[in-house]
Protein backbone atom coordinates (compact mmCIF):
# COMPACT_ATOMS: atom_id res chain seq x y z
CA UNK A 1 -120.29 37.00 19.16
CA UNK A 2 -123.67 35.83 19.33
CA UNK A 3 -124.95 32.34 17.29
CA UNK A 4 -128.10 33.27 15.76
CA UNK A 5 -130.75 30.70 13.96
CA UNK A 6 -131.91 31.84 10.62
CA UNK A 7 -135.48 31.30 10.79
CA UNK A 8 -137.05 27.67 10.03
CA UNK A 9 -134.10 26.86 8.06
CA UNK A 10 -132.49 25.50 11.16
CA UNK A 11 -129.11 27.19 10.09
CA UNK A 12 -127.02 28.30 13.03
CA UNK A 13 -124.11 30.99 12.18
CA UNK A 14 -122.86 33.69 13.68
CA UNK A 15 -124.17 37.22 13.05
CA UNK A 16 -121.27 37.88 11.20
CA UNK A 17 -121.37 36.26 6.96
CA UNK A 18 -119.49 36.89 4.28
CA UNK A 19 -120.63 38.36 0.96
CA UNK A 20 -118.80 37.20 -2.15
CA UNK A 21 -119.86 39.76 -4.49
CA UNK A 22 -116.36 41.67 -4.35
CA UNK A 23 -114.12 38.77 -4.79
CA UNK A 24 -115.45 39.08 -8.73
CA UNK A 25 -112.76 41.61 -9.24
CA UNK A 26 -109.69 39.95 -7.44
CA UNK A 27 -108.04 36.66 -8.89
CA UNK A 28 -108.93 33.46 -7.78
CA UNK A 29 -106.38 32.81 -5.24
CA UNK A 30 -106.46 35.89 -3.59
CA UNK A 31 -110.37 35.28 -3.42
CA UNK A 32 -110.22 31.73 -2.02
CA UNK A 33 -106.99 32.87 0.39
CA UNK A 34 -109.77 35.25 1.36
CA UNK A 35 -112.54 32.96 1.48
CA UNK A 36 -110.73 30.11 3.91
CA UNK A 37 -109.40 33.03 5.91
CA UNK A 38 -112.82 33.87 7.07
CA UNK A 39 -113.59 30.16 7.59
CA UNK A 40 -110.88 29.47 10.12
CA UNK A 41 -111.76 33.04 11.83
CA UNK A 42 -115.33 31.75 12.36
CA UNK A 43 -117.21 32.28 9.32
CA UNK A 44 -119.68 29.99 7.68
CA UNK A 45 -122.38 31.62 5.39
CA UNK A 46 -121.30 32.42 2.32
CA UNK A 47 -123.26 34.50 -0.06
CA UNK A 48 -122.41 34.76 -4.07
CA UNK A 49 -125.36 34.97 -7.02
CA UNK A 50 -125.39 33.51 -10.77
CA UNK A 51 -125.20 37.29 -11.99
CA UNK A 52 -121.46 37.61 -9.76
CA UNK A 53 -119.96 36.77 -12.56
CA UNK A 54 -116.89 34.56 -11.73
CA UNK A 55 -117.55 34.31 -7.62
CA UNK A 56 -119.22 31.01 -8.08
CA UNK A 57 -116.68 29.50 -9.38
CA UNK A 58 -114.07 30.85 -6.75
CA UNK A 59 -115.76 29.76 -4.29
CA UNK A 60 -116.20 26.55 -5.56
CA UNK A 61 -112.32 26.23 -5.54
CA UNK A 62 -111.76 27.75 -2.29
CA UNK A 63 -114.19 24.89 -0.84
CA UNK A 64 -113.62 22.15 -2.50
CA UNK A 65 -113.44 19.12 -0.03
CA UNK A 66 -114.77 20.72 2.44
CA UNK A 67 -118.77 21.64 2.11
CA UNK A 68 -120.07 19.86 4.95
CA UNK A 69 -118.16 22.62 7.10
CA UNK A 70 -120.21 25.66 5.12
CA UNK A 71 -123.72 27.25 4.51
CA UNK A 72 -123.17 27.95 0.94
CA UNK A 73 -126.13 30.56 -0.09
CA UNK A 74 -126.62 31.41 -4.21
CA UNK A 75 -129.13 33.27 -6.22
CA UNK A 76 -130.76 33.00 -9.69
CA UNK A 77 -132.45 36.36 -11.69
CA UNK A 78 -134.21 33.85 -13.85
CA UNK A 79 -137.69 35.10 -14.97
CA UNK A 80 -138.53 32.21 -16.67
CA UNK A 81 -138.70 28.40 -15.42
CA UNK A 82 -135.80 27.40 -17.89
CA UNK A 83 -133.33 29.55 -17.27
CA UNK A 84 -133.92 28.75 -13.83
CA UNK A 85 -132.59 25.52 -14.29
CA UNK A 86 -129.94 26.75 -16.45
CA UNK A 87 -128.98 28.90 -13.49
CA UNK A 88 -129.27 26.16 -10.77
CA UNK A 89 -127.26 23.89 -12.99
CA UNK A 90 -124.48 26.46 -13.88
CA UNK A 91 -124.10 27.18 -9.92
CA UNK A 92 -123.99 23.40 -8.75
CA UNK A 93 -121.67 23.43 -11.89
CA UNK A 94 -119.51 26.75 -10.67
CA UNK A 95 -119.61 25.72 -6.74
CA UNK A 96 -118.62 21.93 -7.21
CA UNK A 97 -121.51 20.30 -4.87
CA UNK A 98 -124.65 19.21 -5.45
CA UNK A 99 -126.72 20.65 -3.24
CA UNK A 100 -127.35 24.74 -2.18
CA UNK A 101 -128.46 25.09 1.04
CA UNK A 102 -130.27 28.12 0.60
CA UNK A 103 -131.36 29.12 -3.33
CA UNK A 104 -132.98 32.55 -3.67
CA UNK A 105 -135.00 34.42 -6.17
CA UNK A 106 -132.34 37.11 -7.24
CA UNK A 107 -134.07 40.86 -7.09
CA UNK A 108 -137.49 40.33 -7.37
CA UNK A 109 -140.33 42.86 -8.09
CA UNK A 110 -143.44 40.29 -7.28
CA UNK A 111 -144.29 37.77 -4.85
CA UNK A 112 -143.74 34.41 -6.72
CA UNK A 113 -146.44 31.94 -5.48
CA UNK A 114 -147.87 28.38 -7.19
CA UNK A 115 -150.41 28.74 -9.12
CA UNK A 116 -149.61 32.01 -10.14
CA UNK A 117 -148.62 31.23 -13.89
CA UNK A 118 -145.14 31.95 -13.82
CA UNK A 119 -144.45 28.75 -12.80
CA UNK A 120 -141.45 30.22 -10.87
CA UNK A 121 -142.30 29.04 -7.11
CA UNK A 122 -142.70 25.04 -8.67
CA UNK A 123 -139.33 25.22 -9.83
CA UNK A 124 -138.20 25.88 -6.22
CA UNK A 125 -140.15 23.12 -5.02
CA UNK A 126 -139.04 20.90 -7.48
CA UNK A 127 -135.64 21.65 -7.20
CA UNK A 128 -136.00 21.14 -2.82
CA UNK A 129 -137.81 17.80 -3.85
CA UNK A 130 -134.85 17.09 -5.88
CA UNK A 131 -132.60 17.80 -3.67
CA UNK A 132 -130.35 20.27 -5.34
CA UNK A 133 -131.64 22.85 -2.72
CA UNK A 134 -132.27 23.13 1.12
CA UNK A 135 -133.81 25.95 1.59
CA UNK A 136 -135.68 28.18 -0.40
CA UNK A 137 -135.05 32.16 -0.39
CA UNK A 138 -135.86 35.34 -2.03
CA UNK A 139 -134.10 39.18 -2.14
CA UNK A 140 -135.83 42.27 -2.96
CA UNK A 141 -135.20 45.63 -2.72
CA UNK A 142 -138.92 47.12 -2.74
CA UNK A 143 -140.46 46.92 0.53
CA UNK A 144 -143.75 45.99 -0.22
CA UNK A 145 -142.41 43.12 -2.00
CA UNK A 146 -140.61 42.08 0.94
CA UNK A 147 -143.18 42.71 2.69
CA UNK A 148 -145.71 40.35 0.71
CA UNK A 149 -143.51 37.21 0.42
CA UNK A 150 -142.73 37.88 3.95
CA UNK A 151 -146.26 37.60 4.82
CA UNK A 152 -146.54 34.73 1.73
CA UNK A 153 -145.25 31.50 4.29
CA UNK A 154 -143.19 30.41 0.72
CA UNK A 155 -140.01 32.18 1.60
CA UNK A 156 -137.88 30.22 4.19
CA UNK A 157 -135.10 33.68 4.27
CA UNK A 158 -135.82 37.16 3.26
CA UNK A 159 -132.24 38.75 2.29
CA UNK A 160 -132.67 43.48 2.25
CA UNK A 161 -130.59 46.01 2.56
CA UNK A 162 -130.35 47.09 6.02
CA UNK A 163 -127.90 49.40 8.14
CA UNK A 164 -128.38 52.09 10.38
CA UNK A 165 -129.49 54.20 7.79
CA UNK A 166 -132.76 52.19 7.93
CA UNK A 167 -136.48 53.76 7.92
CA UNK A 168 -139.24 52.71 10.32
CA UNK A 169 -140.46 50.52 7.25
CA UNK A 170 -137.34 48.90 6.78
CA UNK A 171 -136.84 48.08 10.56
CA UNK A 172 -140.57 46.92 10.81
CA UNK A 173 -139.42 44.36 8.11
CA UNK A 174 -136.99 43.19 10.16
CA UNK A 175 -139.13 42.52 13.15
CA UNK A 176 -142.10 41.22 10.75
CA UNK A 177 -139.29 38.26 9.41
CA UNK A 178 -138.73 37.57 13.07
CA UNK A 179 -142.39 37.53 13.85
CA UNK A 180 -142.95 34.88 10.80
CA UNK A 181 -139.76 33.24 11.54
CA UNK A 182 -138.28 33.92 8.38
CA UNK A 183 -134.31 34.31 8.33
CA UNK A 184 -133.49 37.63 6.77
CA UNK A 185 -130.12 38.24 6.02
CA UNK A 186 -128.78 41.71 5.85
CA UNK A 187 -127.42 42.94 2.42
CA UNK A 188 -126.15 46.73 1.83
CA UNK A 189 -124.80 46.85 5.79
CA UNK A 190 -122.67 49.77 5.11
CA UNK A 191 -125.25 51.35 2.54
CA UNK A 192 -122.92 50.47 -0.49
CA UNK A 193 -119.89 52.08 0.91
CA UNK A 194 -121.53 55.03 2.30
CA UNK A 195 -120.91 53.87 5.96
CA UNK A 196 -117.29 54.43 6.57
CA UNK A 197 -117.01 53.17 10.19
CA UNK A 198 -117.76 49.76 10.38
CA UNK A 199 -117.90 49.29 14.65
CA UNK A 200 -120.94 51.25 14.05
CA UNK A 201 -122.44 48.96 11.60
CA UNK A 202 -121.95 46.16 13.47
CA UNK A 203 -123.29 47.33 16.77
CA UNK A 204 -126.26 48.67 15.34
CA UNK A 205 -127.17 45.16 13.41
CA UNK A 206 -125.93 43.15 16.67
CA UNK A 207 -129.51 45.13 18.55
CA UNK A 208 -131.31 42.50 16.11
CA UNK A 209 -131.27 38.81 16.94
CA UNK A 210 -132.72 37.43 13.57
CA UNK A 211 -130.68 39.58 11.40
CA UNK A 212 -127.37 37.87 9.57
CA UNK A 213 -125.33 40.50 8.09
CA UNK A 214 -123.18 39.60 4.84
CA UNK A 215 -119.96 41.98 4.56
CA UNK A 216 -118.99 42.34 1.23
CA UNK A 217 -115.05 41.59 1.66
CA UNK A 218 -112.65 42.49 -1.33
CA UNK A 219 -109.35 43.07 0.80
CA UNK A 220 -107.39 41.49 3.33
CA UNK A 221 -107.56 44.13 5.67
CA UNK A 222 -111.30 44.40 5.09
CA UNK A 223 -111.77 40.94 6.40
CA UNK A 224 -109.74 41.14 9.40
CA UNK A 225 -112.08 44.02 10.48
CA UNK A 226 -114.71 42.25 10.52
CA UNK A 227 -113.23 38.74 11.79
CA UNK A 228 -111.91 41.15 14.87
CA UNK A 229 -115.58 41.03 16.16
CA UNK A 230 -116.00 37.72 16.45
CA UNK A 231 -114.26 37.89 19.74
CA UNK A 232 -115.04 41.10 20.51
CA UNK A 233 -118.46 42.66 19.38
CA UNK A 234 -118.96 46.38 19.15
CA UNK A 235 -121.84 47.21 21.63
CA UNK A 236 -124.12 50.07 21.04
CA UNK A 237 -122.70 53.07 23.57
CA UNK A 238 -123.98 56.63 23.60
CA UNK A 239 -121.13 58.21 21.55
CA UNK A 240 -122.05 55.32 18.49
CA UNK A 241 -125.55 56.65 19.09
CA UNK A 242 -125.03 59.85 18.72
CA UNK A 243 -123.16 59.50 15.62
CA UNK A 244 -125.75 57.28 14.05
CA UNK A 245 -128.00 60.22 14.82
CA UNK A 246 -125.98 62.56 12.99
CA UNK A 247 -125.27 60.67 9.92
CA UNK A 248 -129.35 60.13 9.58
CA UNK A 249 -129.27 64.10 9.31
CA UNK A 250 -126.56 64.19 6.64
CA UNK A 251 -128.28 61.72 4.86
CA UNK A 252 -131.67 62.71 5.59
CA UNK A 253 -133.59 63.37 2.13
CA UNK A 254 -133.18 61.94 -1.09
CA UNK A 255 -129.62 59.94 -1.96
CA UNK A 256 -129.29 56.91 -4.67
CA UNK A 257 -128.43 53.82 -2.16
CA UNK A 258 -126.93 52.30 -5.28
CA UNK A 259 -129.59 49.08 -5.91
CA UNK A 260 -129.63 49.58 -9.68
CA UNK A 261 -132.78 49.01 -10.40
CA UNK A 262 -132.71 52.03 -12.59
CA UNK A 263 -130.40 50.18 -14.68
CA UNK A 264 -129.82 49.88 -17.71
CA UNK A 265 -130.20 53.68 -18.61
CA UNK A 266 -131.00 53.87 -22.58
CA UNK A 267 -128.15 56.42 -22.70
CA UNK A 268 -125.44 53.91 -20.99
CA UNK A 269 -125.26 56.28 -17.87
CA UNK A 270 -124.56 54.30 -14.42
CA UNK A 271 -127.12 55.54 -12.78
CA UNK A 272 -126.01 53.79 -9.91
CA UNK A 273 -122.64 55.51 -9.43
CA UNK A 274 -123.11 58.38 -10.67
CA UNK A 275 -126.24 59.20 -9.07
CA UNK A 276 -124.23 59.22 -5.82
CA UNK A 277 -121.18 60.37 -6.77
CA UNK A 278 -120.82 63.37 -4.41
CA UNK A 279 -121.29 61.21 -1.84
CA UNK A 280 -118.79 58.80 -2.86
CA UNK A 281 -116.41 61.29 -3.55
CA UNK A 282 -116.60 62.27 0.39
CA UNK A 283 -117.72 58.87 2.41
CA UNK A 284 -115.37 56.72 0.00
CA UNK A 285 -112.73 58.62 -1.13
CA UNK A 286 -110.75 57.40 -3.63
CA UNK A 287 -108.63 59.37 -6.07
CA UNK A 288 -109.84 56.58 -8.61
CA UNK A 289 -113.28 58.52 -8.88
CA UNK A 290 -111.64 61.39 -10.56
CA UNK A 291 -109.77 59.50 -12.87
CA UNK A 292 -110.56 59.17 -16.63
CA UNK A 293 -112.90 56.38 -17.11
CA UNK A 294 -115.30 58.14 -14.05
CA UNK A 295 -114.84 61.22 -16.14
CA UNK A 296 -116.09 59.69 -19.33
CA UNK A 297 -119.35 57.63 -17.19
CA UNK A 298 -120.19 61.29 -15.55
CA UNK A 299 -119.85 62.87 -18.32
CA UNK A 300 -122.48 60.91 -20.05
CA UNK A 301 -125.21 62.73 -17.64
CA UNK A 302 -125.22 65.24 -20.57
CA UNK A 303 -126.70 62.84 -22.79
CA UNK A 304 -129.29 62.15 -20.64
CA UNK A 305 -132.97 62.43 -22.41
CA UNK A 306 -135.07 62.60 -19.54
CA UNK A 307 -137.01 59.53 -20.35
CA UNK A 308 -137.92 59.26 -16.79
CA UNK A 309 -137.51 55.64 -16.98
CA UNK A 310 -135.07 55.24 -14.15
CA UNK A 311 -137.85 57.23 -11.48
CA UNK A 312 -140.24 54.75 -12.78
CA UNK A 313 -138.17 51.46 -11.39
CA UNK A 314 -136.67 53.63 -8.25
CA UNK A 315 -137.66 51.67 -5.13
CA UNK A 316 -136.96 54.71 -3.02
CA UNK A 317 -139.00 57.24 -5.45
CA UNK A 318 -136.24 59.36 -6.50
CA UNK A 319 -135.93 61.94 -9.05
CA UNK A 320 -133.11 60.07 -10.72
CA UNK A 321 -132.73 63.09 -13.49
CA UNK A 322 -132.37 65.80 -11.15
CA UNK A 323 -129.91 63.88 -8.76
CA UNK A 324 -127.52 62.95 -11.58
CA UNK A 325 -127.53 66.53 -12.94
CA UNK A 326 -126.76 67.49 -9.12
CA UNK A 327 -124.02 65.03 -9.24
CA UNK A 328 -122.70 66.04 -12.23
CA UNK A 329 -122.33 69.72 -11.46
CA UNK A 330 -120.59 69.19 -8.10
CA UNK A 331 -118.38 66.73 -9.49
CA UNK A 332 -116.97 69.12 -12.21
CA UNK A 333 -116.11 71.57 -9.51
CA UNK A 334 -114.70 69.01 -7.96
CA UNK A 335 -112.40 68.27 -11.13
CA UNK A 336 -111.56 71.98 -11.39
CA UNK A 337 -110.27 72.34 -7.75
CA UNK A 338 -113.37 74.17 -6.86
CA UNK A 339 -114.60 72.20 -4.09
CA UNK A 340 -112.50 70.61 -1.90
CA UNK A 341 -113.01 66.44 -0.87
């Protein structure tokens, strides 16, 4: 597998990271069992966020003695200068080190730059001065944002979703961070479990040289996937092309990739689900989605007021309404043995 630098950070890893959101919902020794597993197969980015709820803290146990041996990469959706040191001081705190070596603005929707009144970007400078942080990083899921702290100089990594079910705008990002020599890290590789076949994944993100991809790992088997590649990468052939082809045409048009920034809906609907729920249903399946808590969350749909305030955060310009209520009817045939999955 190749070694790839991520940007000016200096940070050399292979194109193959590990993304600790999952581990949230396992306990904590089956998380750091999973955690030192993909060490010793090769691993050594690790991704979590302040807003993961208990991953921090996992990971923190799982690497305890041993953080010269890891990148360790965390993320803080502070909007305000003191809870960003609340954050930074909770994750220090949850991770058991005292330094991050790269600290990202969690989800933005601006370009944080001094001077700009926020006060935001000084914090990360303060904290690098400090340092509790080596490099300094920001996600986003608008383009445009991306786009601008891209083109900003501030941002040392630029972390997006990107898999083969990327746009012309999304790949131009890609080759924009590599133009700038920013690091961008690849979140969302299998579209928020819409990909299904992950040799395809991998050999299409293996075409870019400056792109780290994090796999969100929850399960054993999961993990051994992806640790599989280190020794022997998928290459892009002309039947994975093909099929890459073909699943742009299924998806071609409008589908919720799941970023919740729609969220929170004032009637308690998860838009983020359940706006892609007949996808999920077929690309995931799982007889869990029919069972009675998924019932009661798409179920909810009927409440919904058309406020319009979920299209108005979209990133992808979706009409949120009319996709849930789409959702909703095909997953009550669904229940009623109407439609097969």
């Amino acid at each position: 597998m190749r070694t790839i630098t991520l940007g000016t950070t200096g940070i050399k890893t292979p194109q193959n990271a590990f993304g600790a959101l999952p581990i949230q919902r396992v306990d904590r020794e089956t998380a750091a069992g999973l955690l030192r597993k993909a060490y010793e197969g090769g691993m050594v980015y690790f991704d979590t966020a302040r807003a993961y709820t208990d991953s921090e803290e996992k990971m923190g146990y799982a690497f305890e003695g041993m953080r010269d041996k890891i990148y360790i990469a965390s993320k803080t959706m502070a909007r305000t200068p003191e809870d960003f040191w609340k954050d930074l001081e909770t994750s220090l705190e949850k991770l058991r080190t005292d330094y991050i070596d790269v600290y990202q603005f969690h989800c933005v929707d601006q370009c944080w730059v001094p001077g700009d009144g926020t006060g935001m970007y000084e914090c990360m400078l303060k904290a690098k001065e400090m340092g509790k942080i080596r490099h300094i990083g920001v996600t986003a899921h608008k383009i445009q944002v991306a786009i601008d702290c891209v083109n900003s100089g501030l941002y040392e990594t630029m972390q997006f979703p990107f898999s083969y079910l990327a746009s012309e705008k999304e790949i131009a990002l890609v080759n924009l961070c590599k133009e700038k020599n920013v690091g961008f890290v690849c979140m969302k590789g299998l579209a928020g479990g819409l990909i299904n076949r992950s040799e395809a994944a991998m050999a299409f993100l293996a075409r870019y040289d400056n792109a780290l991809p994090i796999w969100g790992v929850q399960k054993e088997s999961e993990l051994d996937e992806w640790l599989s590649y280190m020794d022997h990468t998928p290459e892009m052939t002309d039947e994975i092309e093909a099929f890459i082809r073909k699943e742009h045409e299924e998806l071609s048009g409008e589908f919720c990739r799941g970023c919740g920034y729609c969220m929170p809906c004032p009637k308690g609907i998860q838009i983020n689900t359940c706006a892609r729920m007949s996808l999920m249903l077929r690309r995931a399946p799982s007889k869990n989605w029919l069972n009675e808590h998924w019932q009661k969350e798409m179920k909810k749909i009927e409440d919904c007021i058309n406020c319009r305030q979920c299209m108005s955060h979209c990133p992808y310009g979706l009409e949120t309404p009319e996709l849930l209520k789409k959702n909703y009817e095909d997953y009550r045939r669904v229940l009623a043995g109407e439609v097969e999955v």
